[in-house]
Protein backbone atom coordinates (compact mmCIF):
# COMPACT_ATOMS: atom_id res chain seq x y z
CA UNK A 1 -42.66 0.71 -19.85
CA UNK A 2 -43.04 0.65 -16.19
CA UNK A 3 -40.73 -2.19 -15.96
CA UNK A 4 -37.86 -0.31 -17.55
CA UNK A 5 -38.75 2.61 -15.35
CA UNK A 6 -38.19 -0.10 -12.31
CA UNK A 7 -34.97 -1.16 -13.85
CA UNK A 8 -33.41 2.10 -13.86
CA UNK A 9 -34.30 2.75 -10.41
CA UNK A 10 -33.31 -0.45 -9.09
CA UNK A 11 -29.65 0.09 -10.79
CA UNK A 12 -29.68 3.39 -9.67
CA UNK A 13 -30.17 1.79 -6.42
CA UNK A 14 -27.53 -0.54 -6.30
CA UNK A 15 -25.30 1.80 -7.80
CA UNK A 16 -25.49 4.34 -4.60
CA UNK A 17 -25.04 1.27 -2.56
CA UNK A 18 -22.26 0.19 -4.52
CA UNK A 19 -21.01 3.85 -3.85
CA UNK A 20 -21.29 3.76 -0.37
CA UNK A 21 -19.92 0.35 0.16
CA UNK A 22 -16.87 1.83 -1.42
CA UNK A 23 -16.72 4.98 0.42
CA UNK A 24 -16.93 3.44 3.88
CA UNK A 25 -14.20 0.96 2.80
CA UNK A 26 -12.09 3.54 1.29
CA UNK A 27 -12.50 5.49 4.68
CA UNK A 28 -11.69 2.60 6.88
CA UNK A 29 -8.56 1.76 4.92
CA UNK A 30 -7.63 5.65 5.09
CA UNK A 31 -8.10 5.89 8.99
CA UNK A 32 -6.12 2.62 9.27
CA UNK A 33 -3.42 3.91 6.99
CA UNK A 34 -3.62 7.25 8.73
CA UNK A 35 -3.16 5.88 12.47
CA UNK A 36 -0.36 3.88 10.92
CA UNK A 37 1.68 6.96 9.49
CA UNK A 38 1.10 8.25 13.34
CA UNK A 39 1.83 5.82 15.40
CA UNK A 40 4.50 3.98 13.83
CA UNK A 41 7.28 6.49 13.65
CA UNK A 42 6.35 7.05 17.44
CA UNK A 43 7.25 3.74 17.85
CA UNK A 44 10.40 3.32 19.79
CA UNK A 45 12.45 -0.46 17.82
């Protein structure tokens, strides 16, 4: 019983984690597509 109890906590674990892995990537790859929409069309050929 207590070991299911630990089961569901540890996957509840690793899903947040999972969660914020993806949101930090998900923000780098918007900033980086973000500073390219800025800068590149300020970019004289």
């Amino acid at each position: 019983m207590e070991n299911e109890q630990y089961c569901q906590q540890e996957f509840h674990h690793y899903n947040l984690r999972q969660k914020r892995i993806y949101f930090s990537q998900n923000l780098q790859f918007s900033k980086i597509s973000f500073e390219k929409s800025i800068l590149i069309p300020f970019k004289i050929p």
